[in-house]
C-alpha atoms as a PDB file:
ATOM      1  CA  UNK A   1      85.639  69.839  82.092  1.00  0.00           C
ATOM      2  CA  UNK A   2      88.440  71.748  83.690  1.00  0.00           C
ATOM      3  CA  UNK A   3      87.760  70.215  86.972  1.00  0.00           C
ATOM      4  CA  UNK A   4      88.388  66.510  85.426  1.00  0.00           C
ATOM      5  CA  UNK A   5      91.835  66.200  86.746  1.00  0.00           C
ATOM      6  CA  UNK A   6      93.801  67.892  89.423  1.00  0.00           C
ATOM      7  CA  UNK A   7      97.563  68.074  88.633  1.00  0.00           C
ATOM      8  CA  UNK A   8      99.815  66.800  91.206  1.00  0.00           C
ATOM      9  CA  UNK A   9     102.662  69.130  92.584  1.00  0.00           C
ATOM     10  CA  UNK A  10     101.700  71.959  90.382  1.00  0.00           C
ATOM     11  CA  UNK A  11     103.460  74.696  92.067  1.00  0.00           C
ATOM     12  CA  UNK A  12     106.453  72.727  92.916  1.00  0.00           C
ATOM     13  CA  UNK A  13     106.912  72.030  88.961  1.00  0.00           C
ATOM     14  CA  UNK A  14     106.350  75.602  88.012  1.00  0.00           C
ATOM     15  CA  UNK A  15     108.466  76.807  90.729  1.00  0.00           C
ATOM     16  CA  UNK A  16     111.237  74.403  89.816  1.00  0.00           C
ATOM     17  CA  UNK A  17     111.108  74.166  85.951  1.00  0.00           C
ATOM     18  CA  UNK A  18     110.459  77.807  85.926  1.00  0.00           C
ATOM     19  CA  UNK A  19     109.148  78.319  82.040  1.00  0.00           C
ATOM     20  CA  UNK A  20     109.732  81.673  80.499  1.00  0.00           C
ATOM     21  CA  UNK A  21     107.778  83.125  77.856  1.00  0.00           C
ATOM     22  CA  UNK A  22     109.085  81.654  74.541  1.00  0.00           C
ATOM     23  CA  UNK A  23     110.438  78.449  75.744  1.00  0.00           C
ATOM     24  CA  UNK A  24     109.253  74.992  74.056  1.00  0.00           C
ATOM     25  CA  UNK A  25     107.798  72.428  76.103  1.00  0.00           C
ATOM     26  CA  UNK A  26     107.142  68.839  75.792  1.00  0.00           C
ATOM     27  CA  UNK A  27     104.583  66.663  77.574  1.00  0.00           C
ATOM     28  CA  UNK A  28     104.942  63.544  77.820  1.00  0.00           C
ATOM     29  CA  UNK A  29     101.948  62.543  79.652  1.00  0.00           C
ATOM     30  CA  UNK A  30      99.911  65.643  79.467  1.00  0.00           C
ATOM     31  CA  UNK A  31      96.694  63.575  80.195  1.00  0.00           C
ATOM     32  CA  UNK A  32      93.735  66.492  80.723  1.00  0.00           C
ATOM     33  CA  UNK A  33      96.064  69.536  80.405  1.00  0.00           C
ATOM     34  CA  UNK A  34      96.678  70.081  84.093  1.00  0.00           C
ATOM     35  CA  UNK A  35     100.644  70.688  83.961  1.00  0.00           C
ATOM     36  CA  UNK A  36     100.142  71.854  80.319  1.00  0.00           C
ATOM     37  CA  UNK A  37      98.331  74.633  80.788  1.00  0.00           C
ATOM     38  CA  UNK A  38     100.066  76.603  83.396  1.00  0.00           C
ATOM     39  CA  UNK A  39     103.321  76.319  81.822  1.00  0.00           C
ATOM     40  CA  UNK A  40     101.874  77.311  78.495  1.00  0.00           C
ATOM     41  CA  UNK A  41     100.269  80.147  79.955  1.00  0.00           C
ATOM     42  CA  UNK A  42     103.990  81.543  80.695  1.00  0.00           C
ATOM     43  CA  UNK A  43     105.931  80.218  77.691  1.00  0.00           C
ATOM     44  CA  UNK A  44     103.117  81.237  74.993  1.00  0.00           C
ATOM     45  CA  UNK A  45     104.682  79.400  73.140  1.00  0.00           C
ATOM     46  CA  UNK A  46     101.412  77.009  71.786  1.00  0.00           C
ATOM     47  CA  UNK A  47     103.452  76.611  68.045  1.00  0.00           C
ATOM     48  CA  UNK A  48     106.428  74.742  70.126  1.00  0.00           C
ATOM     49  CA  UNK A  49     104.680  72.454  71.966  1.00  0.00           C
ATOM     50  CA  UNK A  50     104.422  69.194  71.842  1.00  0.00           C
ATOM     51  CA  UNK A  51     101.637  67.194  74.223  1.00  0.00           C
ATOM     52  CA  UNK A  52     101.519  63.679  74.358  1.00  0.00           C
ATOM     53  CA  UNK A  53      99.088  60.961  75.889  1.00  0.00           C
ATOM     54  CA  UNK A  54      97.989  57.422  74.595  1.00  0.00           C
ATOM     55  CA  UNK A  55      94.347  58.357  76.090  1.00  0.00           C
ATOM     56  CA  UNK A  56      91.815  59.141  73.203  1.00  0.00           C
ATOM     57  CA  UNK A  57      89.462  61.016  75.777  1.00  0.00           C
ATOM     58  CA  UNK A  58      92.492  62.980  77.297  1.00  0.00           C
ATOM     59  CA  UNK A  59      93.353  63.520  73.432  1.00  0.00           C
ATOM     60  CA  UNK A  60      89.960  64.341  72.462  1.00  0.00           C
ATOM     61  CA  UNK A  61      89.906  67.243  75.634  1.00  0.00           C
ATOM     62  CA  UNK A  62      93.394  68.538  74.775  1.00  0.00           C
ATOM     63  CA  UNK A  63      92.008  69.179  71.207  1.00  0.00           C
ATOM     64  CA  UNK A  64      89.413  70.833  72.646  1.00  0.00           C
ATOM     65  CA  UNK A  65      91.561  72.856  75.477  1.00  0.00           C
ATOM     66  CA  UNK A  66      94.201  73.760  73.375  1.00  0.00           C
ATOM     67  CA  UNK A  67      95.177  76.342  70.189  1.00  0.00           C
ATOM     68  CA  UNK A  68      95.101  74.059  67.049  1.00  0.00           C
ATOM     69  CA  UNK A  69      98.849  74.864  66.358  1.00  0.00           C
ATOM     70  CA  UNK A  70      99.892  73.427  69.409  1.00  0.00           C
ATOM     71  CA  UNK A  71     101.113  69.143  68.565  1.00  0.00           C
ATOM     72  CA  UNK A  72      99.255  66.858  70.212  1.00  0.00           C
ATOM     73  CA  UNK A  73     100.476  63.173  69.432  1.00  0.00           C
ATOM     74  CA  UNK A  74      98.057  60.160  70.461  1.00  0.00           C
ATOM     75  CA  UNK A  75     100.693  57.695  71.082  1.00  0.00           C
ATOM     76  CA  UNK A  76     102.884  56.014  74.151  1.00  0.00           C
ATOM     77  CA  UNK A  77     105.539  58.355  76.021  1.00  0.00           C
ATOM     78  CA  UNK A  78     108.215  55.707  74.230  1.00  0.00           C
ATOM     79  CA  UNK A  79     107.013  55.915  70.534  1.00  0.00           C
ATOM     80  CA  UNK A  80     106.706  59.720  71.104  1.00  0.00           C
ATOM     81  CA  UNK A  81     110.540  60.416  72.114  1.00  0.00           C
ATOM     82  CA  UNK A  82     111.620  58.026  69.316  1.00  0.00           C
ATOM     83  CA  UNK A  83     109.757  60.081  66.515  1.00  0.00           C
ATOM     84  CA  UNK A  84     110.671  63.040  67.886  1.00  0.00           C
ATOM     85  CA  UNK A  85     114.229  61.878  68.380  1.00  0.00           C
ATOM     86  CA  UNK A  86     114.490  61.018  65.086  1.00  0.00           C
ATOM     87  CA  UNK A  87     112.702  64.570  63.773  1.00  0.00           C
ATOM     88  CA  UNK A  88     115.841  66.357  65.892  1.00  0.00           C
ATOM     89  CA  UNK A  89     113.195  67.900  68.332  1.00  0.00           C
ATOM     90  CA  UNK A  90     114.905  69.485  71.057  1.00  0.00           C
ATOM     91  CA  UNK A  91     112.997  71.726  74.048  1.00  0.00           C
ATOM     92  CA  UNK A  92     113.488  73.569  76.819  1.00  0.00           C
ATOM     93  CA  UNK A  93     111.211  72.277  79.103  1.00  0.00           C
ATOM     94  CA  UNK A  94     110.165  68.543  79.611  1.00  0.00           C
ATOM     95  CA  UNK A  95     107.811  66.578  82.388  1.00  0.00           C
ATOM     96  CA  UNK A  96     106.323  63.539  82.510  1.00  0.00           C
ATOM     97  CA  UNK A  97     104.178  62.031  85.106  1.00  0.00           C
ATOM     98  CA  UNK A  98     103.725  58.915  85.508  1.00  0.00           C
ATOM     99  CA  UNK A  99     100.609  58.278  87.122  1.00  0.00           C
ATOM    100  CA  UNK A 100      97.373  56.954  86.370  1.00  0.00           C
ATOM    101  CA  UNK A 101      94.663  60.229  85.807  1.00  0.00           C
ATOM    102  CA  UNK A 102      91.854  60.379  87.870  1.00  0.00           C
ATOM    103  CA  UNK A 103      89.269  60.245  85.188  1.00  0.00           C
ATOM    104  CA  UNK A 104      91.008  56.812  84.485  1.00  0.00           C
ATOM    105  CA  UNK A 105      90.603  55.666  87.561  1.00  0.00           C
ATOM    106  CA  UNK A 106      87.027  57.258  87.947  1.00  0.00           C
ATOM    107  CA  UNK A 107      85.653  55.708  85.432  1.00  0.00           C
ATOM    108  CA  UNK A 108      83.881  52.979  85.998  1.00  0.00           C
ATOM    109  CA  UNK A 109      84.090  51.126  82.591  1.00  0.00           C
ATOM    110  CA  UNK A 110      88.108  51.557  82.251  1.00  0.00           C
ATOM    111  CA  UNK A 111      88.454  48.886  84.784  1.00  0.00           C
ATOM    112  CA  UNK A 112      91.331  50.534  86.703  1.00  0.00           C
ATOM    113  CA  UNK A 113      89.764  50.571  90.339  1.00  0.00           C
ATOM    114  CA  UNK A 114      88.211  47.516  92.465  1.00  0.00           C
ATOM    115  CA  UNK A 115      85.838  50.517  93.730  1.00  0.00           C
ATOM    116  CA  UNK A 116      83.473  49.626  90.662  1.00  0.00           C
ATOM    117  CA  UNK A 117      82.112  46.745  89.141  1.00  0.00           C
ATOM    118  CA  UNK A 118      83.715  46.649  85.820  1.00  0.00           C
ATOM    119  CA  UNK A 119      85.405  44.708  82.973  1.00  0.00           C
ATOM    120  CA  UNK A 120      88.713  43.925  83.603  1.00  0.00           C
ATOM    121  CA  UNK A 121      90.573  45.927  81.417  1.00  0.00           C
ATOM    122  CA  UNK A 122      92.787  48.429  82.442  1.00  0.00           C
ATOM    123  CA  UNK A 123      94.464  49.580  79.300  1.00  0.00           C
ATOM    124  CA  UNK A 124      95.318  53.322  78.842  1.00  0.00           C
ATOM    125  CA  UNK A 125      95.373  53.082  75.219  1.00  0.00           C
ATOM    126  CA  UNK A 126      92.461  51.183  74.109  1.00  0.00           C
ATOM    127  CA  UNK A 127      93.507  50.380  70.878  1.00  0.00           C
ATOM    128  CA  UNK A 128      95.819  47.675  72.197  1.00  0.00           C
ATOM    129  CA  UNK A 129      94.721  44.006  72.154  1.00  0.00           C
ATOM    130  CA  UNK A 130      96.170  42.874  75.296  1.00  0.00           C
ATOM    131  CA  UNK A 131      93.546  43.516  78.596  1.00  0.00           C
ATOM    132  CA  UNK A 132      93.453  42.991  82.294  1.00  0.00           C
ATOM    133  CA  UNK A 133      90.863  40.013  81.525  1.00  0.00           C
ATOM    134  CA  UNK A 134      93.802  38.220  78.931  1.00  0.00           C
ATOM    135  CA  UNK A 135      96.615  38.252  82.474  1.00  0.00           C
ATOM    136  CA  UNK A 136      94.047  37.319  84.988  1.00  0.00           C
ATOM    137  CA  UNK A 137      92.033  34.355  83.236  1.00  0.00           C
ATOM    138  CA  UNK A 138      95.223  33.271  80.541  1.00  0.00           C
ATOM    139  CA  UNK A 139      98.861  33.887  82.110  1.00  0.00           C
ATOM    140  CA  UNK A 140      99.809  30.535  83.792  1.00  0.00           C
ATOM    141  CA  UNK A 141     100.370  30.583  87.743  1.00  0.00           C
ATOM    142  CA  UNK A 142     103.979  30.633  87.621  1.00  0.00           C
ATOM    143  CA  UNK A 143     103.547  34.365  85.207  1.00  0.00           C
ATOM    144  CA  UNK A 144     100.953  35.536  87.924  1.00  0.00           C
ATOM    145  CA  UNK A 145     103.302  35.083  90.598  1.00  0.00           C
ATOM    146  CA  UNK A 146     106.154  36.711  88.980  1.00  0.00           C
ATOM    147  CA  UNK A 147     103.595  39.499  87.973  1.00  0.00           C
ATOM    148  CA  UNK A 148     102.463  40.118  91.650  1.00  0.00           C
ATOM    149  CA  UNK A 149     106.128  39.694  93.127  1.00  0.00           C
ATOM    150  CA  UNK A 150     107.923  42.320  90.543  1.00  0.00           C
ATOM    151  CA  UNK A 151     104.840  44.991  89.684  1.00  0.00           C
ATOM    152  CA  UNK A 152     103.135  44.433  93.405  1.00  0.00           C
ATOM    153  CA  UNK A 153     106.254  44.181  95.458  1.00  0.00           C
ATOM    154  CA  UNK A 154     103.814  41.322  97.054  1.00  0.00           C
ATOM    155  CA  UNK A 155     105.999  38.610  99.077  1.00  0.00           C
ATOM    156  CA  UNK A 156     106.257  35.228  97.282  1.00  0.00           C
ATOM    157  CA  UNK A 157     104.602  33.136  99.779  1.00  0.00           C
ATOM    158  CA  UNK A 158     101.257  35.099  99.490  1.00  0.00           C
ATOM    159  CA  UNK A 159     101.640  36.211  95.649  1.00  0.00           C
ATOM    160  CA  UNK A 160     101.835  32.358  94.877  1.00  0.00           C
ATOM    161  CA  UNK A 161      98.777  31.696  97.561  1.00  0.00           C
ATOM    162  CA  UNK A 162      97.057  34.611  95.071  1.00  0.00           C
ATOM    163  CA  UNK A 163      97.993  33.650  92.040  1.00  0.00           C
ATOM    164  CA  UNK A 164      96.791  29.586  92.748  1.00  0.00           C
ATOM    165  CA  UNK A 165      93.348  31.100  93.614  1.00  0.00           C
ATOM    166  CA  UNK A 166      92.812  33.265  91.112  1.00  0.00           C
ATOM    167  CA  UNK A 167      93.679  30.173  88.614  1.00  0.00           C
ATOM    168  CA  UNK A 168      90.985  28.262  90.733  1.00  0.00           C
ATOM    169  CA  UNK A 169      88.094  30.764  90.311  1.00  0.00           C
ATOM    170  CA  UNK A 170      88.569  31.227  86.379  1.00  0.00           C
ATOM    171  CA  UNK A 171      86.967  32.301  84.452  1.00  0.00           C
ATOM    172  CA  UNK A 172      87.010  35.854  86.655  1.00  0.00           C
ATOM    173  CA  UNK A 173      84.539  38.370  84.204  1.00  0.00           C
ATOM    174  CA  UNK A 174      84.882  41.522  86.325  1.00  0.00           C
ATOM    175  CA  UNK A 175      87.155  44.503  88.648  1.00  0.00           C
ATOM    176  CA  UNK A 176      84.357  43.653  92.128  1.00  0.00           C
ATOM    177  CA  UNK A 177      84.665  39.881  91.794  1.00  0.00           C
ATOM    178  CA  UNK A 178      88.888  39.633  91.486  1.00  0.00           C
ATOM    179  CA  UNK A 179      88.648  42.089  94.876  1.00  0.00           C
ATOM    180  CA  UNK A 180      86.402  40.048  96.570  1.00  0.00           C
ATOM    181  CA  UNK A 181      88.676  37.145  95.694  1.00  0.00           C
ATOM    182  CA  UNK A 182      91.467  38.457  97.100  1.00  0.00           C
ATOM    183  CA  UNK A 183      89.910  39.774 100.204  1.00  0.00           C
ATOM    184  CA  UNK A 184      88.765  36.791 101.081  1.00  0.00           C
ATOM    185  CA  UNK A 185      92.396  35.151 100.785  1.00  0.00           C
ATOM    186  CA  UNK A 186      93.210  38.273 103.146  1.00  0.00           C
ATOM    187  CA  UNK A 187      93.565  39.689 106.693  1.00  0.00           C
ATOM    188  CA  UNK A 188      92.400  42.985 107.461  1.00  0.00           C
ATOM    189  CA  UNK A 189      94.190  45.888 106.667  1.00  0.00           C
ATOM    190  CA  UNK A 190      93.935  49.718 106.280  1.00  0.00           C
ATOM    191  CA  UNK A 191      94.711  49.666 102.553  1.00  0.00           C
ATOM    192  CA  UNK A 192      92.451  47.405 100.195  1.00  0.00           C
ATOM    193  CA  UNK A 193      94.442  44.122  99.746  1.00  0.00           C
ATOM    194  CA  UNK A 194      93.465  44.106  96.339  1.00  0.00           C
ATOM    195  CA  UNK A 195      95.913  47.156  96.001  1.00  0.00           C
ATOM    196  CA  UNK A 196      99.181  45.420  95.003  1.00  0.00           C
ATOM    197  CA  UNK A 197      97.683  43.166  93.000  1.00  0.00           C
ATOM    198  CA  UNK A 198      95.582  45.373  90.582  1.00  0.00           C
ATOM    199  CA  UNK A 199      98.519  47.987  90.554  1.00  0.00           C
ATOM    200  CA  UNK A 200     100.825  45.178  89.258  1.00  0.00           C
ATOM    201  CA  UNK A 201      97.963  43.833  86.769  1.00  0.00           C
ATOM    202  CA  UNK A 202      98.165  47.347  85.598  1.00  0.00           C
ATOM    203  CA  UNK A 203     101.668  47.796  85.069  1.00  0.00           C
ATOM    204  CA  UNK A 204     101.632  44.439  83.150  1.00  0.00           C
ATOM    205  CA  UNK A 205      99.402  45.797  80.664  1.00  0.00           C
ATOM    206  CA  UNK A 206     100.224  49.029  79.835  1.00  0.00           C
ATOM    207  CA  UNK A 207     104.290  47.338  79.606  1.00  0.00           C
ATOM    208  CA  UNK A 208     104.896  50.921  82.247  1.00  0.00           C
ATOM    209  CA  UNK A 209     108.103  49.823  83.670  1.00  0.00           C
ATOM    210  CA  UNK A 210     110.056  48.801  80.293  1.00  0.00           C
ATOM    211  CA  UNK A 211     108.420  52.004  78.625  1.00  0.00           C
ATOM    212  CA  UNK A 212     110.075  54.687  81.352  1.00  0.00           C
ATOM    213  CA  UNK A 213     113.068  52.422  80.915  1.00  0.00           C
ATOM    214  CA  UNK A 214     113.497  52.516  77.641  1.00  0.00           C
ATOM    215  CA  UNK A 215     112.144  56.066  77.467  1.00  0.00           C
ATOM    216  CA  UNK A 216     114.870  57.435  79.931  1.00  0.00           C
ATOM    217  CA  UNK A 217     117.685  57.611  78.241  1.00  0.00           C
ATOM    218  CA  UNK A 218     116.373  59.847  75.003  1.00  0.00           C
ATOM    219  CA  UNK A 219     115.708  62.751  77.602  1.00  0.00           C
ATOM    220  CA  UNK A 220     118.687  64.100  77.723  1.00  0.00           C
ATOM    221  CA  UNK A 221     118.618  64.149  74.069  1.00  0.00           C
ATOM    222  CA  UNK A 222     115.213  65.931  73.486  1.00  0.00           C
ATOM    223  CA  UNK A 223     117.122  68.574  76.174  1.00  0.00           C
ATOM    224  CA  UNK A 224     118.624  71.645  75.047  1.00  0.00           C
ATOM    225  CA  UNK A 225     121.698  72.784  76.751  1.00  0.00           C
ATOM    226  CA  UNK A 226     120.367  74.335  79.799  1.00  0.00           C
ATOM    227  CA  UNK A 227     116.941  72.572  79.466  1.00  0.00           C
ATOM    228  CA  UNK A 228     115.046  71.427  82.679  1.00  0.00           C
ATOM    229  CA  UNK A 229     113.608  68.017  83.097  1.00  0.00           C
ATOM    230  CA  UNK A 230     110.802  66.522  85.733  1.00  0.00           C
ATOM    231  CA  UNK A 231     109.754  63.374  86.390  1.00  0.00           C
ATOM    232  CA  UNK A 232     106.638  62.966  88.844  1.00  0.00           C
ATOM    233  CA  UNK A 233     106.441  58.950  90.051  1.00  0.00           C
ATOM    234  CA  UNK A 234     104.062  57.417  92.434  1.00  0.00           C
ATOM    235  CA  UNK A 235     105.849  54.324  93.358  1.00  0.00           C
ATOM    236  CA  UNK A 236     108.404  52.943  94.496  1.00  0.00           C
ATOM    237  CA  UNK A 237     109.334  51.107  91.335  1.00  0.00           C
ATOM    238  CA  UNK A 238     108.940  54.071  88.887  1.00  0.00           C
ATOM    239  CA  UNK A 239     110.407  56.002  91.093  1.00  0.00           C
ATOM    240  CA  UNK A 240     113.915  53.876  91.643  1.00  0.00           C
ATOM    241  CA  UNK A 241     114.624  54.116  87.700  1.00  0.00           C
ATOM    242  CA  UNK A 242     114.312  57.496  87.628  1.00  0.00           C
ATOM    243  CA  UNK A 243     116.483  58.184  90.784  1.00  0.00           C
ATOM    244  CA  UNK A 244     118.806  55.371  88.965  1.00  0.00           C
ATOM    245  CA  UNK A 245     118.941  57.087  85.980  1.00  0.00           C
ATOM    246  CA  UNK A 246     119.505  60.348  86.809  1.00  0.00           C
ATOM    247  CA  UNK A 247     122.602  58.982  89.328  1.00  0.00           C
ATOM    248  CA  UNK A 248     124.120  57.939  86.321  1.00  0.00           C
ATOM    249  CA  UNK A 249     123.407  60.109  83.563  1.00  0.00           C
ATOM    250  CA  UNK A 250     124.949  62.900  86.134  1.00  0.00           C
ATOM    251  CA  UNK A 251     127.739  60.476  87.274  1.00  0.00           C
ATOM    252  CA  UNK A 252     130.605  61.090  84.485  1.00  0.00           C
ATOM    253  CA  UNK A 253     132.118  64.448  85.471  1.00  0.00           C
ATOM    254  CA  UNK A 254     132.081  67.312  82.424  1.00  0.00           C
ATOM    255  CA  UNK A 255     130.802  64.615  80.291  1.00  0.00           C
ATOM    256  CA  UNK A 256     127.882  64.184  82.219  1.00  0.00           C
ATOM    257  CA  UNK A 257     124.641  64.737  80.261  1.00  0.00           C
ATOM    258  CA  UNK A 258     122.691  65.704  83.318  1.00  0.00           C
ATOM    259  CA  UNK A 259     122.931  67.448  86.535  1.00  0.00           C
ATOM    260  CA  UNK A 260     120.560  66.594  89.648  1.00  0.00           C
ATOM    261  CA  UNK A 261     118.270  69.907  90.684  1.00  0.00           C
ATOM    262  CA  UNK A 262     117.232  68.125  93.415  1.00  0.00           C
ATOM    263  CA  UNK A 263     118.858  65.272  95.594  1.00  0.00           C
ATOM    264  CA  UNK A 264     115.769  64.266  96.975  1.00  0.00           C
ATOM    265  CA  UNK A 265     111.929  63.697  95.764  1.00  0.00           C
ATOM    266  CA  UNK A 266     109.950  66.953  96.489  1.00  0.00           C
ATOM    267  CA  UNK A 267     106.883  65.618  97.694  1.00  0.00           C
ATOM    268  CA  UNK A 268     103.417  67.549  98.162  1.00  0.00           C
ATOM    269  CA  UNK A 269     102.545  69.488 100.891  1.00  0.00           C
ATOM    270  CA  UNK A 270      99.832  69.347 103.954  1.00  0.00           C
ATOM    271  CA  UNK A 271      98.167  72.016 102.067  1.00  0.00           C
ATOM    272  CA  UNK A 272      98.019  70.137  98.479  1.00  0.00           C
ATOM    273  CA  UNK A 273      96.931  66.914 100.672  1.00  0.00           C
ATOM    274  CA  UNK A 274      94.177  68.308 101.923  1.00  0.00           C
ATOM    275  CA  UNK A 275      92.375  69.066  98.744  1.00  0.00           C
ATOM    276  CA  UNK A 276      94.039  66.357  96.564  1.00  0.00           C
ATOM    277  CA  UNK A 277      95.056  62.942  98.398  1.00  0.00           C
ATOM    278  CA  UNK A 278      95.934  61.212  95.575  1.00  0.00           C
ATOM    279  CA  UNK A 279      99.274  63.575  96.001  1.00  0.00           C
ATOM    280  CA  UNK A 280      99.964  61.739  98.772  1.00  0.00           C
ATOM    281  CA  UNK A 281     102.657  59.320  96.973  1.00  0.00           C
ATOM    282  CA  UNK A 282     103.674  61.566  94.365  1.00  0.00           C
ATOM    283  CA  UNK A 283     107.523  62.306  93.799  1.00  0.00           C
ATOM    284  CA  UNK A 284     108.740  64.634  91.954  1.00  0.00           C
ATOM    285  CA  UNK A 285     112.813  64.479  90.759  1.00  0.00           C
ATOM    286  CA  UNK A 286     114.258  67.332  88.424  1.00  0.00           C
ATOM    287  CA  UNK A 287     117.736  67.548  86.588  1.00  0.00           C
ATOM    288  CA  UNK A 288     119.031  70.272  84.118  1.00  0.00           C
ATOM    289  CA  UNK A 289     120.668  69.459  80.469  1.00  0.00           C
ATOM    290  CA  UNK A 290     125.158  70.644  80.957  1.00  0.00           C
END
């Protein structure tokens, strides 16, 4: 079990959060512990943590890998920050990352990866109604297009070429048969030219852009003065709000709620690629409560 999920810039986020022992830390994505349980190992502090993840299997294994006073919420990074918001939760330490796990994407039933022949659903939290089957064989071609152009950064000329295909070959039942659909509308290319299209799919069901959005500005606020924050993205989308975001939070002088660790993205290292390639796009931006 502890080999489910290999944390992404691990050392860089110890190194530059730097817990102590009796510091409180929230997770927003804790996912299968990875972050979580290094920087709990130093704080000790179990009773002040919070862990969050809308998974119920990475739920169901942080119950199981963690003491049971340590708060584990099942719920969206959003809904989490608002209830403890409103609670007056502060901490010392908080990360989120952004990115899908690897158990997601690994397995085959979740429907997250044109690798498997699967349902096309895609939803982190599978309590939700909405699926990757309801935008694919119901959104009109006009809401595909915008779909593929915003969350795929695909240009309009082939996003609408997409998007009037995939319209064409409804009903679509499955993850192998909307790949093979788009690779046949494709030219060759070193990355799968499904890529794009299933990443923006995604992001359209799991709402992932308007959640860091709205989620961003209660950080500062769940911050204690002094408190560290890090944010690991893995595209270019998630990846602009936060370096938005923390431009202006830090932009307004003494007032200024936060101040920038580091200017740019710490990124992983030939040594972390080597053993984890999934690293390979992962950014990592920190800032410090005034």
């Amino acid at each position: 079990m502890e080999k489910l999920h290999t944390p992404v810039l691990l050392s860089e986020v110890l190194a530059n959060l730097s817990p102590k022992p009796g510091e409180s830390y929230l997770d927003l994505t804790a996912g299968y512990g990875g972050h979580a349980s290094e920087i709990l190992a130093v704080t000790q502090n179990y009773k002040n943590a919070v862990l969050v993840d809308r998974d119920e299997f990475a739920i169901s294994h942080l119950k199981s890998k963690f003491p049971p006073d340590t708060d584990i919420m099942h719920t969206d990074f959003y809904s989490a920050v608002l209830q403890l918001f409103e609670c007056g939760k502060t901490f010392d330490l908080i990360l989120a990352d952004f990115g899908v796990s690897s158990p997601q994407l690994d397995n085959e039933d979740r429907g997250f990866s044109f690798k498997y022949e699967a349902p096309l659903d895609m939803r982190m939290d599978r309590r939700q109604n909405i699926t990757a089957s309801d935008i694919i064989n119901k959104y009109s071609e006009r809401e595909l297009v915008n779909i593929f152009t915003t969350y795929g950064e695909e240009p309009t000329g082939r996003a609408s070429m997409l998007a009037k295909t995939i319209v064409h070959h409804r009903p679509i039942s499955s993850t192998k048969e909307l790949a093979d659909i788009i690779k046949e509308k494709s030219k060759y290319t070193k990355i799968h030219p499904a890529t794009k299209i299933f990443q923006a799919v995604r992001i359209e069901v799991n709402g992932e852009l308007e959640q860091i959005k709205k989620t961003l500005p209660y950080l500062p606020k769940l911050l204690k003065k002094g408190g560290r924050l890090g944010i690991i993205t893995f595209h270019s989308l998630e990846d602009r709000l936060v370096k938005e975001y923390f431009k202006e939070a830090s932009s307004h002088g003494e007032e200024s709620e936060l101040t920038i660790i580091n200017k740019k993205p710490i990124i992983a290292d030939t040594n972390e690629l080597a053993i984890n390639p999934r690293a390979r796009s992962a950014k990592l931006r920190l800032a410090k409560r005034n």
